[in-house]
PDB file of N, CA and C in Angstrom:
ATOM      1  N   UNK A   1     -10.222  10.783  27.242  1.00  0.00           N
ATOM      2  CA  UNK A   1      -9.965   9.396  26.909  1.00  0.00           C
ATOM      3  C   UNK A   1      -9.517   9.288  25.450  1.00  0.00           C
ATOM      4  N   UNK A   2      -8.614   8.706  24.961  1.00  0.00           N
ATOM      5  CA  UNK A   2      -8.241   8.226  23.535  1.00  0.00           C
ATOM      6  C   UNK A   2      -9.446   7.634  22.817  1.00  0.00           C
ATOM      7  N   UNK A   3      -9.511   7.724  21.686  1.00  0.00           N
ATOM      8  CA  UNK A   3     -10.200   7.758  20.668  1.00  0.00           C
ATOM      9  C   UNK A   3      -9.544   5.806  20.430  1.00  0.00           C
ATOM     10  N   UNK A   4     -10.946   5.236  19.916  1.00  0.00           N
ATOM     11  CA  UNK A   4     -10.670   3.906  19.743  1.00  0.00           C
ATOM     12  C   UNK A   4     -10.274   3.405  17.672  1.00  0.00           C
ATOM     13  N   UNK A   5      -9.685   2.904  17.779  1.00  0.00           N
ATOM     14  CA  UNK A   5      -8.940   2.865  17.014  1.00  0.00           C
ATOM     15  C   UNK A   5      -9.063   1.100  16.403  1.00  0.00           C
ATOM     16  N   UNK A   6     -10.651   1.297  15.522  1.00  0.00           N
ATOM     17  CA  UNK A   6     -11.212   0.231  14.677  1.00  0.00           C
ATOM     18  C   UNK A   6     -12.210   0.562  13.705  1.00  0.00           C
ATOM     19  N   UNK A   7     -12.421  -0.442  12.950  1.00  0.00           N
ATOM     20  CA  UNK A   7     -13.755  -0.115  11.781  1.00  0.00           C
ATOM     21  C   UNK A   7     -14.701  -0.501  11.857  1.00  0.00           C
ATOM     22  N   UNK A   8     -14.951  -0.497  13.163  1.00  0.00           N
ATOM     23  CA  UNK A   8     -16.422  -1.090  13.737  1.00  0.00           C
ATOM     24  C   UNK A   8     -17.403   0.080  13.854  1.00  0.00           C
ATOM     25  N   UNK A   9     -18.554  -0.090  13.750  1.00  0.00           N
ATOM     26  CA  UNK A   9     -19.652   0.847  14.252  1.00  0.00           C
ATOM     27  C   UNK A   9     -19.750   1.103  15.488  1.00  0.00           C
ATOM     28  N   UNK A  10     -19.982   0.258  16.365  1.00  0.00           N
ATOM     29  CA  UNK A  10     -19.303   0.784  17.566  1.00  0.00           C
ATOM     30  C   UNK A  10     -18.715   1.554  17.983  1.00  0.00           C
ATOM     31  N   UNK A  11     -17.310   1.248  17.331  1.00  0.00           N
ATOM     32  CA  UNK A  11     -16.340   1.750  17.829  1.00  0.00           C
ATOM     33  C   UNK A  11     -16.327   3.678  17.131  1.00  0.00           C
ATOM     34  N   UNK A  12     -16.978   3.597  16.039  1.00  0.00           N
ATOM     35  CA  UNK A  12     -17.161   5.058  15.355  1.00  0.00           C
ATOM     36  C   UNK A  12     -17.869   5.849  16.155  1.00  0.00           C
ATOM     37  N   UNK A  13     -19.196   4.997  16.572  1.00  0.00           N
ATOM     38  CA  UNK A  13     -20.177   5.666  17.498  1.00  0.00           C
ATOM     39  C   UNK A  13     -19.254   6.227  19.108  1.00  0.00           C
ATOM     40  N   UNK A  14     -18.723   5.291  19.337  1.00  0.00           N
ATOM     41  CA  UNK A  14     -18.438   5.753  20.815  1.00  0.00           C
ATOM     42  C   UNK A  14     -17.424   7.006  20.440  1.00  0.00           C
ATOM     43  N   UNK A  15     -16.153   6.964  18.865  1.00  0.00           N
ATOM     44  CA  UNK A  15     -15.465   7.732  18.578  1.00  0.00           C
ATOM     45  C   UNK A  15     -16.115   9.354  18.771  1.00  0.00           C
ATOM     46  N   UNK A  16     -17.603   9.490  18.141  1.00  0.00           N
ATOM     47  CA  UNK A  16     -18.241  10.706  18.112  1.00  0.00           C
ATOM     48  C   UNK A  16     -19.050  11.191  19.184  1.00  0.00           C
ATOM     49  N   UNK A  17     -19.114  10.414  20.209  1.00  0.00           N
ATOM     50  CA  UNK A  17     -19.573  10.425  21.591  1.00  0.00           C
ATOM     51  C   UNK A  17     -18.581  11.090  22.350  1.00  0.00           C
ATOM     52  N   UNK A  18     -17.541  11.189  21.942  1.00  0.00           N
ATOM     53  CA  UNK A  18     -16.219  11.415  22.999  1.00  0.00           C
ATOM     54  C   UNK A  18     -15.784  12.559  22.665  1.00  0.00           C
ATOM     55  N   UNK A  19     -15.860  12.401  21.224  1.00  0.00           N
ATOM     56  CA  UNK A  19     -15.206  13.833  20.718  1.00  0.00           C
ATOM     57  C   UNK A  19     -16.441  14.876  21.039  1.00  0.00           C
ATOM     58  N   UNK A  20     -17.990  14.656  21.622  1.00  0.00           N
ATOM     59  CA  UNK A  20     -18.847  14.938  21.473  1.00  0.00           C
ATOM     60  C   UNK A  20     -18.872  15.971  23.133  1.00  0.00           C
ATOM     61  N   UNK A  21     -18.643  15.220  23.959  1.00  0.00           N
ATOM     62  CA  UNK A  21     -18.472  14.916  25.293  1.00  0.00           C
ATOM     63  C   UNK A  21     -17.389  16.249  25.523  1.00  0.00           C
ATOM     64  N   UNK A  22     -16.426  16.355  24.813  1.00  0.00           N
ATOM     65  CA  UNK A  22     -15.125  17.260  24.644  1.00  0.00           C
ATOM     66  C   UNK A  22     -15.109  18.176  23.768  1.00  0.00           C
ATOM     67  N   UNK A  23     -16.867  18.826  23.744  1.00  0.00           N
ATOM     68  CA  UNK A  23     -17.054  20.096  23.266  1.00  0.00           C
ATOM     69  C   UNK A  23     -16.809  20.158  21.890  1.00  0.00           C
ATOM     70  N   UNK A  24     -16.653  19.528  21.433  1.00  0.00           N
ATOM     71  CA  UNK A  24     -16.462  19.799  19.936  1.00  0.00           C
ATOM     72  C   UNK A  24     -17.856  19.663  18.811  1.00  0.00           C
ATOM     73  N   UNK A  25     -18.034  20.184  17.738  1.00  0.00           N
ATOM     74  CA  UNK A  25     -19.291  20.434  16.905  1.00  0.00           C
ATOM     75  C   UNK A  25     -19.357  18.829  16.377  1.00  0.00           C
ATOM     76  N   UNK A  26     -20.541  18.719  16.094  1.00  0.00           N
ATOM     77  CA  UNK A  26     -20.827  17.273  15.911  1.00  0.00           C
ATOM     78  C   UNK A  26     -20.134  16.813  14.157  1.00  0.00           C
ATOM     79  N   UNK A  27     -20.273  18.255  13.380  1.00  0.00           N
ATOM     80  CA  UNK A  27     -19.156  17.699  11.741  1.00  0.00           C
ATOM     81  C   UNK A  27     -17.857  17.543  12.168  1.00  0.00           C
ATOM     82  N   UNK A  28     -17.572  18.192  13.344  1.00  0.00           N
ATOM     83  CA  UNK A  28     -15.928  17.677  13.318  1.00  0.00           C
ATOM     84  C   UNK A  28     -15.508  16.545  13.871  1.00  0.00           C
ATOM     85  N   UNK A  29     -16.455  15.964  15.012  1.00  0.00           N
ATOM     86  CA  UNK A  29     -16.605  15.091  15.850  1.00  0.00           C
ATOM     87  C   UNK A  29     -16.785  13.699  14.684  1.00  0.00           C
ATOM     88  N   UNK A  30     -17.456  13.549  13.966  1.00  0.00           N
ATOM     89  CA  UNK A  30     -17.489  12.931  12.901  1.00  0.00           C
ATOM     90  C   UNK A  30     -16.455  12.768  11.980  1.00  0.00           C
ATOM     91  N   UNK A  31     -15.885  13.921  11.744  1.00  0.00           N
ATOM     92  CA  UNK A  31     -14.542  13.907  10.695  1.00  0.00           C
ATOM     93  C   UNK A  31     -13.595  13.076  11.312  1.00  0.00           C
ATOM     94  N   UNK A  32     -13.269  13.089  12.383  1.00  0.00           N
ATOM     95  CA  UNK A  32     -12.093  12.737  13.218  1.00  0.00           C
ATOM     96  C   UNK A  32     -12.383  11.282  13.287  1.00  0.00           C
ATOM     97  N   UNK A  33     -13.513  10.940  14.039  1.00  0.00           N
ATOM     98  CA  UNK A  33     -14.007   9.385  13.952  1.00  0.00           C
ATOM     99  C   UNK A  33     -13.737   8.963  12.224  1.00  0.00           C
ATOM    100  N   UNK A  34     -14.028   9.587  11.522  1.00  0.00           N
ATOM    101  CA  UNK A  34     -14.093   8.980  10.183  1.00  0.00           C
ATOM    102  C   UNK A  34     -12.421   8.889  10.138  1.00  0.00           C
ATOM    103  N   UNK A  35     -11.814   9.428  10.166  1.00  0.00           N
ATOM    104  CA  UNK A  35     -10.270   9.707  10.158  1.00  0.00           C
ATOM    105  C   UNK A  35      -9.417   8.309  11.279  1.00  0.00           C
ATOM    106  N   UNK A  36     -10.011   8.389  12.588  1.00  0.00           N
ATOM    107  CA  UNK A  36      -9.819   6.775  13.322  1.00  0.00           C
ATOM    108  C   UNK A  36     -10.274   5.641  12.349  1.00  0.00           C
ATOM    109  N   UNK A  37     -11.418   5.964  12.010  1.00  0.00           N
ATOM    110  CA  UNK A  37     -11.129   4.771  11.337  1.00  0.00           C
ATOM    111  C   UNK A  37     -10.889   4.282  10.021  1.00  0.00           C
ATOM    112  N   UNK A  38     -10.536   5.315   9.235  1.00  0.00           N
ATOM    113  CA  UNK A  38      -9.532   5.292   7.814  1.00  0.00           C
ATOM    114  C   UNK A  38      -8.088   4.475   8.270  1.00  0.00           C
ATOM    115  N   UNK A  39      -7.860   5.356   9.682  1.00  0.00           N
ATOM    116  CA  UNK A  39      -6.677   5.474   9.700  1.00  0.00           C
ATOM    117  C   UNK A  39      -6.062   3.371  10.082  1.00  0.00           C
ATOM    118  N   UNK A  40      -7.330   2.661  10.835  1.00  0.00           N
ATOM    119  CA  UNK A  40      -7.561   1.733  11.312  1.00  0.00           C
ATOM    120  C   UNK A  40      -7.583   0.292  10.018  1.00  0.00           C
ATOM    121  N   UNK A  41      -8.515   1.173   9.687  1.00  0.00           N
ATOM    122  CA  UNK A  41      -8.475  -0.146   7.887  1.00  0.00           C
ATOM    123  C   UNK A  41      -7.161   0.206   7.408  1.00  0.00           C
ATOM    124  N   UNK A  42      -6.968   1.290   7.085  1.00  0.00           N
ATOM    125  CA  UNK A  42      -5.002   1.220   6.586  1.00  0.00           C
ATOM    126  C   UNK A  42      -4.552   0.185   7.151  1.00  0.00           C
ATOM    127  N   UNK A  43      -3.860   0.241   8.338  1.00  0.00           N
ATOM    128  CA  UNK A  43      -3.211  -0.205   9.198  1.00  0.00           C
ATOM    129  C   UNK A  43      -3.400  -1.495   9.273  1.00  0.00           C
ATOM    130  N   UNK A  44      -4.762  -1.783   9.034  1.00  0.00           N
ATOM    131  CA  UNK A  44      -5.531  -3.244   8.993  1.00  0.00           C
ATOM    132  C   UNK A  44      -4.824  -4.020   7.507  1.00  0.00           C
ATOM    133  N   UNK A  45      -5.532  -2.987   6.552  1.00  0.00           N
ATOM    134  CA  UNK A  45      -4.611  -3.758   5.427  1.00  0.00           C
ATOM    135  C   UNK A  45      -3.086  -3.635   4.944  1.00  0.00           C
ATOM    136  N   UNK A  46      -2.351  -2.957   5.642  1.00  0.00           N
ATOM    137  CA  UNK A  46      -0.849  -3.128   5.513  1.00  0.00           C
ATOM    138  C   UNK A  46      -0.501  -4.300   5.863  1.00  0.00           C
ATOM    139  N   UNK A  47      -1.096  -4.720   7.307  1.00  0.00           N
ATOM    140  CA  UNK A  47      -0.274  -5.897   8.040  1.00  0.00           C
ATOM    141  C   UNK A  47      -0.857  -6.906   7.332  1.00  0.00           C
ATOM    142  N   UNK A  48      -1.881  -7.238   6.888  1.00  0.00           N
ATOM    143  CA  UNK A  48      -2.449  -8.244   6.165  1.00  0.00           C
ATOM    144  C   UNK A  48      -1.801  -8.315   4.542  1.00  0.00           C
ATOM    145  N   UNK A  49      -1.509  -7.225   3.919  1.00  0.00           N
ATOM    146  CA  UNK A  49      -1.040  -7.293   2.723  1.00  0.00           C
ATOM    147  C   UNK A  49       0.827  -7.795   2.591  1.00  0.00           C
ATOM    148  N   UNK A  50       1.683  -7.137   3.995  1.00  0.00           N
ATOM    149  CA  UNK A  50       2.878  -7.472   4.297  1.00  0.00           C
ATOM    150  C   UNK A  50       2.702  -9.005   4.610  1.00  0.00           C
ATOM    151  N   UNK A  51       2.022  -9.368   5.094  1.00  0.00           N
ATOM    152  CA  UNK A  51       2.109 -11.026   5.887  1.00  0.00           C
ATOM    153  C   UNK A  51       1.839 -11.687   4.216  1.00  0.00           C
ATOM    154  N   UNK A  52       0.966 -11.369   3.844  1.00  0.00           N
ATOM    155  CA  UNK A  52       0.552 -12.193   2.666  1.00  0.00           C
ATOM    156  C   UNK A  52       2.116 -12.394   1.335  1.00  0.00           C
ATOM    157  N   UNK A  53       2.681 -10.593   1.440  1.00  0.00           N
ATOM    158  CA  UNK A  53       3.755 -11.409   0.754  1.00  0.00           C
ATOM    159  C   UNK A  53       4.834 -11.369   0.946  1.00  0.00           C
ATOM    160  N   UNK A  54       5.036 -11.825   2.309  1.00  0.00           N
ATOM    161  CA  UNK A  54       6.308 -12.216   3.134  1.00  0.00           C
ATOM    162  C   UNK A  54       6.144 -13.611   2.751  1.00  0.00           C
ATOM    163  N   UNK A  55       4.791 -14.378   3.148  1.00  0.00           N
ATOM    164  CA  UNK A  55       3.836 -15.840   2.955  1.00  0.00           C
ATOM    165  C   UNK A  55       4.702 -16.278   1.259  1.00  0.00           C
ATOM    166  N   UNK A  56       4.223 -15.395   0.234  1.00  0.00           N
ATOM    167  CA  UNK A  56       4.504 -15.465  -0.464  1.00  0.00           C
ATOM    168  C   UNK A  56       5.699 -15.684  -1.196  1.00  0.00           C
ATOM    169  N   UNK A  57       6.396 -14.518  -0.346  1.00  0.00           N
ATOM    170  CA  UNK A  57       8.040 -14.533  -1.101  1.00  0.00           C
ATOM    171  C   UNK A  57       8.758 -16.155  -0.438  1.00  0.00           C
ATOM    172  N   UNK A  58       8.354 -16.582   0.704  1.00  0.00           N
ATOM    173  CA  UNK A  58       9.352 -17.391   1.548  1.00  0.00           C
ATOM    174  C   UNK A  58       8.976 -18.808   0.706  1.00  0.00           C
ATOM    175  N   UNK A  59       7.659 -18.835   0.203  1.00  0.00           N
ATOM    176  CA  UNK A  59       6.790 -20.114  -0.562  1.00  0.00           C
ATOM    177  C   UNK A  59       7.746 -20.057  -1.934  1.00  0.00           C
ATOM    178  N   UNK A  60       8.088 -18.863  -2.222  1.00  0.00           N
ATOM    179  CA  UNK A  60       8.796 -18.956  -3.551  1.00  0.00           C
ATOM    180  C   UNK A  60       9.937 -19.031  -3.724  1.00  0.00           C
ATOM    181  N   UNK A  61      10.515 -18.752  -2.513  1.00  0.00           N
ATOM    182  CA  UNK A  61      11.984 -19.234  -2.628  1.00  0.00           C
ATOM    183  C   UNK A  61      12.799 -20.425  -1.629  1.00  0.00           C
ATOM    184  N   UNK A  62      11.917 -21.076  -0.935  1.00  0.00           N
ATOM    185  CA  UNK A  62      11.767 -22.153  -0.165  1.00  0.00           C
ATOM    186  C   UNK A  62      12.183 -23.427  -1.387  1.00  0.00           C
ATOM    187  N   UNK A  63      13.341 -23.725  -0.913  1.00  0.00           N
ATOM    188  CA  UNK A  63      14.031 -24.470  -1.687  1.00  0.00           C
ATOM    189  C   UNK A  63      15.029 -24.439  -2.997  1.00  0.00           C
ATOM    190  N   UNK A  64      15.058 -22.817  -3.020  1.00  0.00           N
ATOM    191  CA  UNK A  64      16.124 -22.780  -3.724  1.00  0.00           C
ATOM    192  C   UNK A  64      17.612 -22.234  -3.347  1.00  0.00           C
ATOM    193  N   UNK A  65      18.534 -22.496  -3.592  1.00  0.00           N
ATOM    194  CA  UNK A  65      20.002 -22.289  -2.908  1.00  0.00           C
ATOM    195  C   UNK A  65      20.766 -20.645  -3.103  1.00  0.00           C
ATOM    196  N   UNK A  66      21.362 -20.386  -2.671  1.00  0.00           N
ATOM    197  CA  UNK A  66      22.174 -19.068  -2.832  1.00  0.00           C
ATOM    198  C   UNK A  66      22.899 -19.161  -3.950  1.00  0.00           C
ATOM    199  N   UNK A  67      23.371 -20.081  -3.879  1.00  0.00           N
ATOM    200  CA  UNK A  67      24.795 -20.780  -4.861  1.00  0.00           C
ATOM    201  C   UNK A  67      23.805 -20.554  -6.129  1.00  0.00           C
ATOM    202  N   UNK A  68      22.407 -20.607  -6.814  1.00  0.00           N
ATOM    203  CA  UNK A  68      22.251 -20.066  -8.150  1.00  0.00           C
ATOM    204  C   UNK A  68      22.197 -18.685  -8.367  1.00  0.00           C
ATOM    205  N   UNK A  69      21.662 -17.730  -7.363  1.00  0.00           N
ATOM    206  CA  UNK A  69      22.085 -16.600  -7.429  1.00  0.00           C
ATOM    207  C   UNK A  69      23.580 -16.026  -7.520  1.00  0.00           C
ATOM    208  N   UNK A  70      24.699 -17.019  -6.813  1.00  0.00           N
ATOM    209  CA  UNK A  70      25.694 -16.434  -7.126  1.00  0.00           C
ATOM    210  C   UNK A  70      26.379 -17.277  -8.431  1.00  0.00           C
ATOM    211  N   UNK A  71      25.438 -18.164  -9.264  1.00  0.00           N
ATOM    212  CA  UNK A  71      26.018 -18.647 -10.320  1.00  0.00           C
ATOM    213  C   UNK A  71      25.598 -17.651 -11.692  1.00  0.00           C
ATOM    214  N   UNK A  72      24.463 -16.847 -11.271  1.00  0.00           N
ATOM    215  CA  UNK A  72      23.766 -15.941 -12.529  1.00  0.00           C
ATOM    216  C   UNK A  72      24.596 -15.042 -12.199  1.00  0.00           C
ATOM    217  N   UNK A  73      25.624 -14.255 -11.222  1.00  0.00           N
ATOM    218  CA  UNK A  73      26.234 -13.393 -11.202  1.00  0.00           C
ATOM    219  C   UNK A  73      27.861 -13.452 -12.089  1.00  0.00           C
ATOM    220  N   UNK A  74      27.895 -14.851 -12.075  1.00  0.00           N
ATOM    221  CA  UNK A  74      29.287 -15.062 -12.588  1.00  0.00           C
ATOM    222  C   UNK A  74      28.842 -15.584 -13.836  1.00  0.00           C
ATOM    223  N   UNK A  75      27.874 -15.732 -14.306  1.00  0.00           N
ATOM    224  CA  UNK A  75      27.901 -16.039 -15.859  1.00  0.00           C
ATOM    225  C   UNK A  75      27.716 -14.119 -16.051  1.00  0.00           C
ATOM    226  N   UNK A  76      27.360 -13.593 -15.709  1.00  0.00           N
ATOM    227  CA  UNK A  76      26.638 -12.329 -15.872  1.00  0.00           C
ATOM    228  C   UNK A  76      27.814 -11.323 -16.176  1.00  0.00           C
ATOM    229  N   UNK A  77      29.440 -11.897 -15.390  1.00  0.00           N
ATOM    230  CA  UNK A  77      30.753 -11.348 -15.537  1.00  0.00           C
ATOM    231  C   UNK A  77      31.427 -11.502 -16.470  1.00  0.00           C
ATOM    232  N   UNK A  78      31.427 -12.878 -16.891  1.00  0.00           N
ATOM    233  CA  UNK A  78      31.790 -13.601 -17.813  1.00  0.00           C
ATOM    234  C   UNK A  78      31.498 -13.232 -18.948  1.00  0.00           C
ATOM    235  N   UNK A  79      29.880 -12.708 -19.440  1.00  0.00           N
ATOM    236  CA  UNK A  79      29.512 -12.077 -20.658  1.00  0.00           C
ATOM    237  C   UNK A  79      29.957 -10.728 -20.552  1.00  0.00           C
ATOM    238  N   UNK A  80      29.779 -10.224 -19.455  1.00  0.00           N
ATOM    239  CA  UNK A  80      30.845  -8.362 -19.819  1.00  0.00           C
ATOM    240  C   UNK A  80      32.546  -8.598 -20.535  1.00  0.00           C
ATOM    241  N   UNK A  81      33.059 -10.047 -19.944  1.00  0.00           N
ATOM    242  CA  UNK A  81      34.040  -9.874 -19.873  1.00  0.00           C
ATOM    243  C   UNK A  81      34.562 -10.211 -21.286  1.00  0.00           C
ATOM    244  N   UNK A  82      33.209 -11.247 -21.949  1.00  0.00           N
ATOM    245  CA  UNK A  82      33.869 -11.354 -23.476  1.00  0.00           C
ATOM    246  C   UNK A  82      33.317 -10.518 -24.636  1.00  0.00           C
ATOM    247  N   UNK A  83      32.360  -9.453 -23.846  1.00  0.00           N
ATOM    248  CA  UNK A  83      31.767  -8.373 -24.800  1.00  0.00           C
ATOM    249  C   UNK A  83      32.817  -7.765 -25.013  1.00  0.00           C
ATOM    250  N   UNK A  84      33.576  -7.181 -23.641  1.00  0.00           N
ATOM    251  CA  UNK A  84      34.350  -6.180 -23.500  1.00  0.00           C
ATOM    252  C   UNK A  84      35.547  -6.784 -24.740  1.00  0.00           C
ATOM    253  N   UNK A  85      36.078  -7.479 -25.059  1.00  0.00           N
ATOM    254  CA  UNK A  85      37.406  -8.312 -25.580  1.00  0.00           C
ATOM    255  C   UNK A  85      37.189  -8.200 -26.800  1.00  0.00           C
TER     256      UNK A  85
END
């Protein structure tokens, strides 16, 4: 059976039960559960840290136009162009 894949106690316990069940020594059986669920809080806080500043970026640019980004590009030409001269 697959190994469960959370940071619950539970879910660690049943992790070392299984690996337990499938012959394996009880430090490794443990390592691996510890490893599910490292691997589980990662995963946990990526999607929570991506949402937060996706949340973020869209709050910060929610209401402003393209047209000033492409107005800082053409002042931005404009000064090369009278450095250069």
């Amino acid at each position: 059976m697959p190994l469960i894949k959370s940071t619950s106690k539970k879910a660690f316990g049943e992790n070392i039960a299984r690996e337990r069940a499938a012959g394996k020594p009880i430090k490794q059986a443990v390592a691996i559960a510890y490893s599910e669920k490292r691997a589980a809080a990662q995963s946990e806080h990526h999607s929570t840290h991506s949402q937060k500043r996706s949340e973020h970026y869209h709050a910060k640019v929610a209401g402003t136009s393209i047209q000033r980004g492409a107005n800082k590009m053409t002042q931005a030409r404009s000064q090369i162009k009278n450095y250069s001269e």
